[in-house]
Protein backbone atom coordinates (compact mmCIF):
# COMPACT_ATOMS: atom_id res chain seq x y z
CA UNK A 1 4.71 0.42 30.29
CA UNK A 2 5.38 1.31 34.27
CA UNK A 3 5.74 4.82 35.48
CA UNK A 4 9.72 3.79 35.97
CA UNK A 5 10.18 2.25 32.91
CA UNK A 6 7.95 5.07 30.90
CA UNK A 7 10.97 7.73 33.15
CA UNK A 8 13.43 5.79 31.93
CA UNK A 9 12.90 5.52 28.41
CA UNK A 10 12.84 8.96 28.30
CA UNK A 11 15.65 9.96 30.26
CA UNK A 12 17.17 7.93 27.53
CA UNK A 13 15.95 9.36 24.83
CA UNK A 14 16.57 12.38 26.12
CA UNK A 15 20.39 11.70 26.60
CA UNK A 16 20.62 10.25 23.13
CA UNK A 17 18.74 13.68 21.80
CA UNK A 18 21.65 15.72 23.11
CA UNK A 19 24.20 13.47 22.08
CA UNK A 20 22.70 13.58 18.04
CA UNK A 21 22.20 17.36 18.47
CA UNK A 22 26.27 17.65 19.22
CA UNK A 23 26.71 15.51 16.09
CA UNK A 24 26.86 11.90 17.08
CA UNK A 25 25.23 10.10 14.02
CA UNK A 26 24.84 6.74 16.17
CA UNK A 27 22.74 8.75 18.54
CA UNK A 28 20.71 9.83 15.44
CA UNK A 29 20.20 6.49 14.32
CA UNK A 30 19.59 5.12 17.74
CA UNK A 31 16.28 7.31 17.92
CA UNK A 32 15.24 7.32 14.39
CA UNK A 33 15.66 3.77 14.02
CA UNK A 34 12.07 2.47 15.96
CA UNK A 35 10.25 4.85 14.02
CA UNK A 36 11.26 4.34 10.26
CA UNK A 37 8.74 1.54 9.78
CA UNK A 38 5.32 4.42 10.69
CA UNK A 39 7.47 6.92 9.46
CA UNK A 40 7.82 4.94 6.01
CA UNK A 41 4.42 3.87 5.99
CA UNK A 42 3.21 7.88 6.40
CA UNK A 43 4.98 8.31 3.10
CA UNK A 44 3.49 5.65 2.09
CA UNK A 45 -0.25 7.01 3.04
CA UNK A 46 0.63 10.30 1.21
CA UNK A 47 2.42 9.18 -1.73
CA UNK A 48 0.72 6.03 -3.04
CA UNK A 49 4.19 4.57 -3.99
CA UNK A 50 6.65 2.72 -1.93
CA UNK A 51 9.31 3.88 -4.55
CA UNK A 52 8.09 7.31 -3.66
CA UNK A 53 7.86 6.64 0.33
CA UNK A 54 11.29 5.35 0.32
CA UNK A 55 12.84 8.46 -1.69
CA UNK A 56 10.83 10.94 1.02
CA UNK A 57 12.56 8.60 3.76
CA UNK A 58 15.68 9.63 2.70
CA UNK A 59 14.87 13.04 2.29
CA UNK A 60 13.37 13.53 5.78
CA UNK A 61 16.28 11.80 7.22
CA UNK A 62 18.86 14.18 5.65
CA UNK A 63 16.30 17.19 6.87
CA UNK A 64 16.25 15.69 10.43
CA UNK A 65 19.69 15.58 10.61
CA UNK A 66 20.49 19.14 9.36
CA UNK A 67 17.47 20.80 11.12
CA UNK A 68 18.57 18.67 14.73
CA UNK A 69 20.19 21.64 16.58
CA UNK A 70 17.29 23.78 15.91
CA UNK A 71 15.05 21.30 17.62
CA UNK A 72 13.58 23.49 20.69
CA UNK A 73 11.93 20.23 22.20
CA UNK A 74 8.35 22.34 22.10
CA UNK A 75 6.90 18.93 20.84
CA UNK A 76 8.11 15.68 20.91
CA UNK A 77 10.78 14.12 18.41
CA UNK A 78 8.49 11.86 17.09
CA UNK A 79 6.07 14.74 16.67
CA UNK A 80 8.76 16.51 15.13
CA UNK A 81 9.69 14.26 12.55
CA UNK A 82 6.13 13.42 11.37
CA UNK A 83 6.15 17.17 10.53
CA UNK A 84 8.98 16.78 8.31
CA UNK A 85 7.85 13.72 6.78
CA UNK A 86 4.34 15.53 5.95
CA UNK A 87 6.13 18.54 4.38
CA UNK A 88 8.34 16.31 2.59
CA UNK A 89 5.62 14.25 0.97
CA UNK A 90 3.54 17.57 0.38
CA UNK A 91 6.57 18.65 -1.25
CA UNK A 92 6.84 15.62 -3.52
CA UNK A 93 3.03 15.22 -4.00
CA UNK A 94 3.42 19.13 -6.27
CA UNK A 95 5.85 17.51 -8.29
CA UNK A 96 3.56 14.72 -9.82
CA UNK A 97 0.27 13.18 -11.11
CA UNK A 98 -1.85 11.62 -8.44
CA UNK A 99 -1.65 8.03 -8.15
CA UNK A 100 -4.51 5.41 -9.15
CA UNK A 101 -5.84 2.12 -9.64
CA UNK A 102 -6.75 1.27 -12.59
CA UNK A 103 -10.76 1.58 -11.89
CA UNK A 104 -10.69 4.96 -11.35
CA UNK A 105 -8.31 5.73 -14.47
CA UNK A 106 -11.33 4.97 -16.57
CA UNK A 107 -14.32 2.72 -17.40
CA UNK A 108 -14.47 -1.31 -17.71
CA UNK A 109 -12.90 -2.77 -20.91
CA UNK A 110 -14.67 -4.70 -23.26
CA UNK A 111 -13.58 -8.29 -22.38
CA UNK A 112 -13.37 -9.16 -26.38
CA UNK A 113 -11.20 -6.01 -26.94
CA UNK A 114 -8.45 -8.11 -24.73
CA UNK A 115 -4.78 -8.27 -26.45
CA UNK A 116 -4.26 -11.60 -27.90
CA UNK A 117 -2.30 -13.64 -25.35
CA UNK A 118 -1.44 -11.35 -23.23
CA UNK A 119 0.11 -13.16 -20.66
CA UNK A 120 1.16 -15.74 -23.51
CA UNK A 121 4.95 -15.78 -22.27
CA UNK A 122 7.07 -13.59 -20.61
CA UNK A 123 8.60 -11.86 -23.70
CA UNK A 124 4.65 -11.12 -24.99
CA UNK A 125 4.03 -9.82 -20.79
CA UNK A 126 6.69 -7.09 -21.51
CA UNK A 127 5.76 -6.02 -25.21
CA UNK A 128 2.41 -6.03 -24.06
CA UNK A 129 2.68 -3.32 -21.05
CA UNK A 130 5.53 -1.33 -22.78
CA UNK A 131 3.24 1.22 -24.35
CA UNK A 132 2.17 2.08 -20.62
CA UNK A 133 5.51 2.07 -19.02
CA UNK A 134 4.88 6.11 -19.42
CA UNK A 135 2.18 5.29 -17.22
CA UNK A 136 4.54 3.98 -13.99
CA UNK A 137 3.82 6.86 -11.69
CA UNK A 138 0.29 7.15 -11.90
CA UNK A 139 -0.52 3.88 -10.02
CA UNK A 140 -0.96 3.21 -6.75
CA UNK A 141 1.56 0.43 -5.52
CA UNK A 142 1.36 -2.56 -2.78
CA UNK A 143 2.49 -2.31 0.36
CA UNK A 144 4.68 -4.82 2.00
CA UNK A 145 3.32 -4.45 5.38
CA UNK A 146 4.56 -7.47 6.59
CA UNK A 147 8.68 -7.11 5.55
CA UNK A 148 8.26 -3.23 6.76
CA UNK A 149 7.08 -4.31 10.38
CA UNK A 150 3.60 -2.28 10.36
CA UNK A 151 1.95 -2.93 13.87
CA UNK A 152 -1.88 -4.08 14.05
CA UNK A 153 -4.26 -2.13 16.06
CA UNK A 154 -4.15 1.81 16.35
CA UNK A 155 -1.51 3.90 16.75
CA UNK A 156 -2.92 6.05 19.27
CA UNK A 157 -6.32 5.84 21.18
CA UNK A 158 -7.85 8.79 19.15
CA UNK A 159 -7.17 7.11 15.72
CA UNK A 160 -10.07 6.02 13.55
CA UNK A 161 -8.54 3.94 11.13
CA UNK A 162 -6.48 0.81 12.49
CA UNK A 163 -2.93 0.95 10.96
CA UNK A 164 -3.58 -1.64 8.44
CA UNK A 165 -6.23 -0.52 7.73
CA UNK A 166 -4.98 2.80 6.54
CA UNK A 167 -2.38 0.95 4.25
CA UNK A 168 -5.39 -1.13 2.59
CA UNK A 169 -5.64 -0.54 -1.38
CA UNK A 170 -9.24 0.86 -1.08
CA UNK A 171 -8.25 3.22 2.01
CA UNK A 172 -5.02 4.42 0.10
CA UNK A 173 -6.54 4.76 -3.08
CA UNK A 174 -9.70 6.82 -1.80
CA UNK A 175 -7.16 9.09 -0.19
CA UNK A 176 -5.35 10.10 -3.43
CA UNK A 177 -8.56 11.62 -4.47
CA UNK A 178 -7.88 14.57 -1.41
CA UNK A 179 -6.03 17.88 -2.25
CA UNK A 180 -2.71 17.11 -0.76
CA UNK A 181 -3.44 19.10 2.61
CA UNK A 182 -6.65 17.33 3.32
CA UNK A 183 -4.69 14.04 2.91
CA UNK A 184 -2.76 14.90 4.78
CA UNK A 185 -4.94 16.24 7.92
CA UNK A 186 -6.81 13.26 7.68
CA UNK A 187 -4.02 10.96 8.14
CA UNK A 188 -2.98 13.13 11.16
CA UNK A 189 -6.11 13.28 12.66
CA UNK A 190 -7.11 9.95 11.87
CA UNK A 191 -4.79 7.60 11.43
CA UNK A 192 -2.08 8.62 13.78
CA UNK A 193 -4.23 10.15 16.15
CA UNK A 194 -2.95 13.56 16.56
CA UNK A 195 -5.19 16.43 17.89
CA UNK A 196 -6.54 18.90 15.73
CA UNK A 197 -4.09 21.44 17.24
CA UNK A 198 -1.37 19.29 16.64
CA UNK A 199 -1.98 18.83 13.11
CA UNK A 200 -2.71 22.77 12.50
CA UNK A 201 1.00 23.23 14.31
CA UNK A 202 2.20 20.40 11.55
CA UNK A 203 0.71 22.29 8.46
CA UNK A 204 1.29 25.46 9.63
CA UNK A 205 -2.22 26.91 9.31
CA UNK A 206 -5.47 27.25 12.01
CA UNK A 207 -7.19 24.62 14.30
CA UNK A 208 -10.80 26.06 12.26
CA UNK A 209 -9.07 25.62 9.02
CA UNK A 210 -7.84 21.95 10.31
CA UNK A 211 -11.33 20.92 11.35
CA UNK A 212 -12.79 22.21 7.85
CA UNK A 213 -10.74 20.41 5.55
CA UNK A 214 -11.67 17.42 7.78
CA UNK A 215 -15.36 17.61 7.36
CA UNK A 216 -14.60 17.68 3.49
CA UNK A 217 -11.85 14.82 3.37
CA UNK A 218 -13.95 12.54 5.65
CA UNK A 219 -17.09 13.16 2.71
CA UNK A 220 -14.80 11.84 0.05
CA UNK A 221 -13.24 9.02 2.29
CA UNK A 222 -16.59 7.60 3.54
CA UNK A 223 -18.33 7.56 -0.01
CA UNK A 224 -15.40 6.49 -1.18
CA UNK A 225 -14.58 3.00 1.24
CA UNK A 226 -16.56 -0.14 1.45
CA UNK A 227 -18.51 -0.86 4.23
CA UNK A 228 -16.37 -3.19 6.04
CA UNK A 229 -12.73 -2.83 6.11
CA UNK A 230 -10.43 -5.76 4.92
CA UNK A 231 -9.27 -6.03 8.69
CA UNK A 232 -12.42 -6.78 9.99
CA UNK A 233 -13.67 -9.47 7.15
CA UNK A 234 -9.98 -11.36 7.69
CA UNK A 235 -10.94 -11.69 11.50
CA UNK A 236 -14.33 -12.72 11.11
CA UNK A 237 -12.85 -15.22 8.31
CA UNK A 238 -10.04 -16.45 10.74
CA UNK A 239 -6.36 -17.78 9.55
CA UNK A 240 -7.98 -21.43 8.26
CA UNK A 241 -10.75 -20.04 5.92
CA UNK A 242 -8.24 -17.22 4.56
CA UNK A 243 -5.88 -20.25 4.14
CA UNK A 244 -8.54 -22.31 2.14
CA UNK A 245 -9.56 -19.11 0.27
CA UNK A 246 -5.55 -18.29 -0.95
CA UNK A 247 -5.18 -21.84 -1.78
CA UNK A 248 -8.43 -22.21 -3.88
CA UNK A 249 -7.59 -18.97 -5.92
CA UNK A 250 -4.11 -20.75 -6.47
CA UNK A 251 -5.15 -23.65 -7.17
CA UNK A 252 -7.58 -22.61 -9.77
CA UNK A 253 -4.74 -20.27 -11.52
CA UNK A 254 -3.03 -23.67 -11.84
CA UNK A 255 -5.26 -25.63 -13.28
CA UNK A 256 -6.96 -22.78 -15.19
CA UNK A 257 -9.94 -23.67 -14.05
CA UNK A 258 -12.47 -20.72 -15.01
CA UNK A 259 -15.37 -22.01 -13.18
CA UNK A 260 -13.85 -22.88 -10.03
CA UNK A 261 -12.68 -19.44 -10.28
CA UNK A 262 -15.56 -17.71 -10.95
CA UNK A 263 -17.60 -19.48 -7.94
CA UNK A 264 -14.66 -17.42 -5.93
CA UNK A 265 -15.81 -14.43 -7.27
CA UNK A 266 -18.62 -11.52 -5.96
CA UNK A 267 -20.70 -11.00 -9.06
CA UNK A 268 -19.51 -7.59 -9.09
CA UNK A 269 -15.88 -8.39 -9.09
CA UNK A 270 -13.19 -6.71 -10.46
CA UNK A 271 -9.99 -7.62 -12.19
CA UNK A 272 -7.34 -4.77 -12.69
CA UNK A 273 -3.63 -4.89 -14.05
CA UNK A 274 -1.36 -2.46 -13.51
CA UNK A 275 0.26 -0.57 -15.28
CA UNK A 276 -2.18 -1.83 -17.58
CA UNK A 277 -5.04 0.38 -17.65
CA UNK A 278 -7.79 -1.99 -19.11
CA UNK A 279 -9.88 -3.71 -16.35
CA UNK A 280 -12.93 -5.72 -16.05
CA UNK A 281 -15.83 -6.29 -14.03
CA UNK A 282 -18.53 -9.14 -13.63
CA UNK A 283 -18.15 -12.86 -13.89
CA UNK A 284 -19.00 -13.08 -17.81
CA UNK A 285 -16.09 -10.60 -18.94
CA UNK A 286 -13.26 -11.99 -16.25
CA UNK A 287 -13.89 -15.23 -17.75
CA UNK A 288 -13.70 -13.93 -21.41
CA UNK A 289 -10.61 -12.34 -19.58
CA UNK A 290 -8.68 -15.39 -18.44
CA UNK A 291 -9.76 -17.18 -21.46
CA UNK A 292 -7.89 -15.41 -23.72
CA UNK A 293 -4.89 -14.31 -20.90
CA UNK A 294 -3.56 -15.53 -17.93
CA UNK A 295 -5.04 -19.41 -18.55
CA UNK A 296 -3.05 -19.73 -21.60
CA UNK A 297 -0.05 -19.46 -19.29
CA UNK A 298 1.58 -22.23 -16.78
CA UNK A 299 1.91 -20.81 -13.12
CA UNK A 300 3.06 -21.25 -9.81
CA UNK A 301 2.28 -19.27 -7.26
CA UNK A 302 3.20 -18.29 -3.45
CA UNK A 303 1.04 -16.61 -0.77
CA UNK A 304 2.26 -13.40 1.00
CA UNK A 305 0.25 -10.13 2.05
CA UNK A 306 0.08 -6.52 0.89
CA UNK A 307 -1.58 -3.60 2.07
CA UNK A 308 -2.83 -5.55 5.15
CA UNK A 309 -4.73 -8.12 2.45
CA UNK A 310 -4.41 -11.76 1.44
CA UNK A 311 -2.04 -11.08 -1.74
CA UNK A 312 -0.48 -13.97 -3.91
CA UNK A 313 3.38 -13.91 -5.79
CA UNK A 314 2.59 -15.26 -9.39
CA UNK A 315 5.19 -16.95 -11.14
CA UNK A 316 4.91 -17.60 -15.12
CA UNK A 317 6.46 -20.26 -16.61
CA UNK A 318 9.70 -19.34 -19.44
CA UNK A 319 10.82 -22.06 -21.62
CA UNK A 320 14.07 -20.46 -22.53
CA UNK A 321 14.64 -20.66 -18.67
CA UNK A 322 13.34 -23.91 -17.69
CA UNK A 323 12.18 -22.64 -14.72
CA UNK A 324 9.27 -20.25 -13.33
CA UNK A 325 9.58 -16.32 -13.48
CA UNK A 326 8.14 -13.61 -11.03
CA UNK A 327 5.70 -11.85 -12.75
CA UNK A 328 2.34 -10.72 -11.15
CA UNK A 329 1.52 -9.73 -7.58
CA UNK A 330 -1.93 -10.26 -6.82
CA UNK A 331 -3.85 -8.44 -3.76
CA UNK A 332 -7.14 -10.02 -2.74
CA UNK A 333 -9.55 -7.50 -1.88
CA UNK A 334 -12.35 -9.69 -0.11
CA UNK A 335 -15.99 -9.19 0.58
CA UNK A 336 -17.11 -11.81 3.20
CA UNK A 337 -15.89 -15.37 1.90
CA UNK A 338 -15.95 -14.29 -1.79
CA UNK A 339 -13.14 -12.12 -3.83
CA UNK A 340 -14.48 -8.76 -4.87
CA UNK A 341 -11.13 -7.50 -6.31
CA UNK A 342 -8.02 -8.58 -7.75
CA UNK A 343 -5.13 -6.10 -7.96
CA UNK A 344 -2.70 -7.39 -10.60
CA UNK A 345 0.36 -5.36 -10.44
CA UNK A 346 2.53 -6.68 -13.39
CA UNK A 347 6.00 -5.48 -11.71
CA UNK A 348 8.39 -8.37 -10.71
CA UNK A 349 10.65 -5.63 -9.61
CA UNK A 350 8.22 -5.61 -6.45
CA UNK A 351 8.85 -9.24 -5.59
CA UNK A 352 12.14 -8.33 -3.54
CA UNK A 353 10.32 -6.35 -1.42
CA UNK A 354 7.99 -8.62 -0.08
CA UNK A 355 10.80 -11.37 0.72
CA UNK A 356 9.81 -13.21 -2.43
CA UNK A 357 12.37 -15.29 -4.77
CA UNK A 358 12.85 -13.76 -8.90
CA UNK A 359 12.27 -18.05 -9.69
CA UNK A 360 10.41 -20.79 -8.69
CA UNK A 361 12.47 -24.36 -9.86
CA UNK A 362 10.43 -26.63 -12.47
């Protein structure tokens, strides 16, 4: 951006600032509207739930609005809003559990201990998760980067973490494990690039206390993250080898091909459903896995992204309907050309939000 047109766009933020501050709600809306996407994907960052980002979005707007007049202009509005967005999610994170993925809820199932058929039909899909519905707001959910507009890159020159990168299962996950102010400090420092006196202004406490519950929170991040972020494995893949990759894992749900889907898989790999808490790792129990599950059922499938990661709408196939249901969402968590993770969140309520269709035709 030019000198002028840097003037300009804040001469005109400035005149919309005064014209929300004497109560014009289209001025409000005017300057609020560019930043709902990073302001929804902060939430997101603190909460671990887009359900829970997009109540805190409301609540931060209605606090924005009613706090407006009293804004001195000391820091800038988008400074100012990221403030109440932090206290808002602080706010909500006191009112409930941390949220998880299944592998850190507790150990690796025994692969013969899986439900018969659990995936069998859509009917046996809901009896089988109902006794963890009561387990909802524990887990972490996807993010639909793509449908919420999240920019690549950083968002400021001092930011560690790229912003997809900060909205990646592993990096969101890791920082549920942070008391809530070193979460958020972290993201502030970190992800959004703010100084350290900036983010002792936002949480109301010291620069020195700021700076110490950074040491700690980058400890627990760093042990915490894989070595190379999904960002930088997609790149050095490129957009035909992540292509052939989605479209091999596909195909192989199709045809329920086990082996071709094991060759696909790190040795190590995971395979996690939630909210069911059972999970597995290593070729010989995913296999035992699919056996018995999700290759007793006919699919179609579509590819999509979440959380910055290859990710994969599953559709299951209801004979009452005649016609192929949303069921699973499965994020790809890659490690170099093989698949080292699959999140399967059994929700078909989160279809919508990633542009998806409730039915794939016959």
């Amino acid at each position: 951006m030019t000198k002028r047109a840097l003037e300009n766009s804040r001469t005109g933020e400035a005149e919309l600032l005064a014209a929300a501050r004497a109560g014009d709600e289209a001025a409000f809306s005017a300057l609020v509207e560019p930043r709902r996407s990073e302001l929804h994907a902060h939430c997101y960052r603190m909460l671990g739930s887009v359900h829970d980002a997009e109540d805190a979005m409301q609540e931060v707007l209605l606090r924005a609005w009613r706090a407006l007049p009293r804004f001195e202009g000391r820091s800038s509005f988008r400074s100012w809003l990221y403030t109440i967005a932090t206290n808002t999610s602080l706010n909500a994170i006191e009112k409930r559990p941390k949220r998880v993925l299944p592998i850190d809820y507790g150990p690796a199932a025994d692969p013969h201990d899986v439900p018969s058929g659990p995936l069998e039909d859509t009917p046996r899909i809901r009896q089988t998760i109902a006794p963890y519905a009561d387990l909802d707001s524990v887990w972490v959910e996807p993010y639909p980067d793509q449908a919420l507009g999240l920019g690549g890159g950083s968002a400021a020159p001092e930011a560690r973490f790229e912003q997809r990168e900060s909205v990646e299962l592993a990096f969101v996950a890791a920082l549920q494990h942070l008391p809530a102010n070193q979460r958020a400090a972290l993201i502030l420092r970190e992800v959004l690039g703010f100084s350290a006196r900036e983010v002792a202004e936002t949480l109301e406490t010291t620069t020195a206390s700021v700076n110490s519950a950074l040491q700690r929170a980058r400890k627990v991040i760093d042990e915490r993250l894989p070595e190379q972020s999904q960002q930088q494995t997609l790149r050095s893949l490129g957009d035909e080898r992540m292509e052939e990759i989605v479209a091999g894992y596909m195909e192989a749900l199709e045809q329920g091909d086990v082996g071709a889907m094991v060759t696909m898989l790190t040795e190590d790999a995971t395979w996690s459903m939630p909210p069911m808490p059972q999970w597995y790792r290593g070729h010989e129990a995913i296999k035992e896995f699919l056996a018995a599950g999700p290759f007793r059922v006919r699919w179609r499938h579509l590819a999509t992204r979440a959380n910055g990661q290859l990710a994969v709408g599953c559709y299951a196939w209801d004979e009452d309907a005649g016609t192929y249901l949303a069921q699973v969402l499965d994020v790809l968590t890659l490690r170099g050309t093989q698949i080292a993770a699959i999140t399967a969140f059994i929700d078909r309520e989160v279809f919508a939000r990633f542009g998806l269709p409730d039915e794939l035709p016959a």
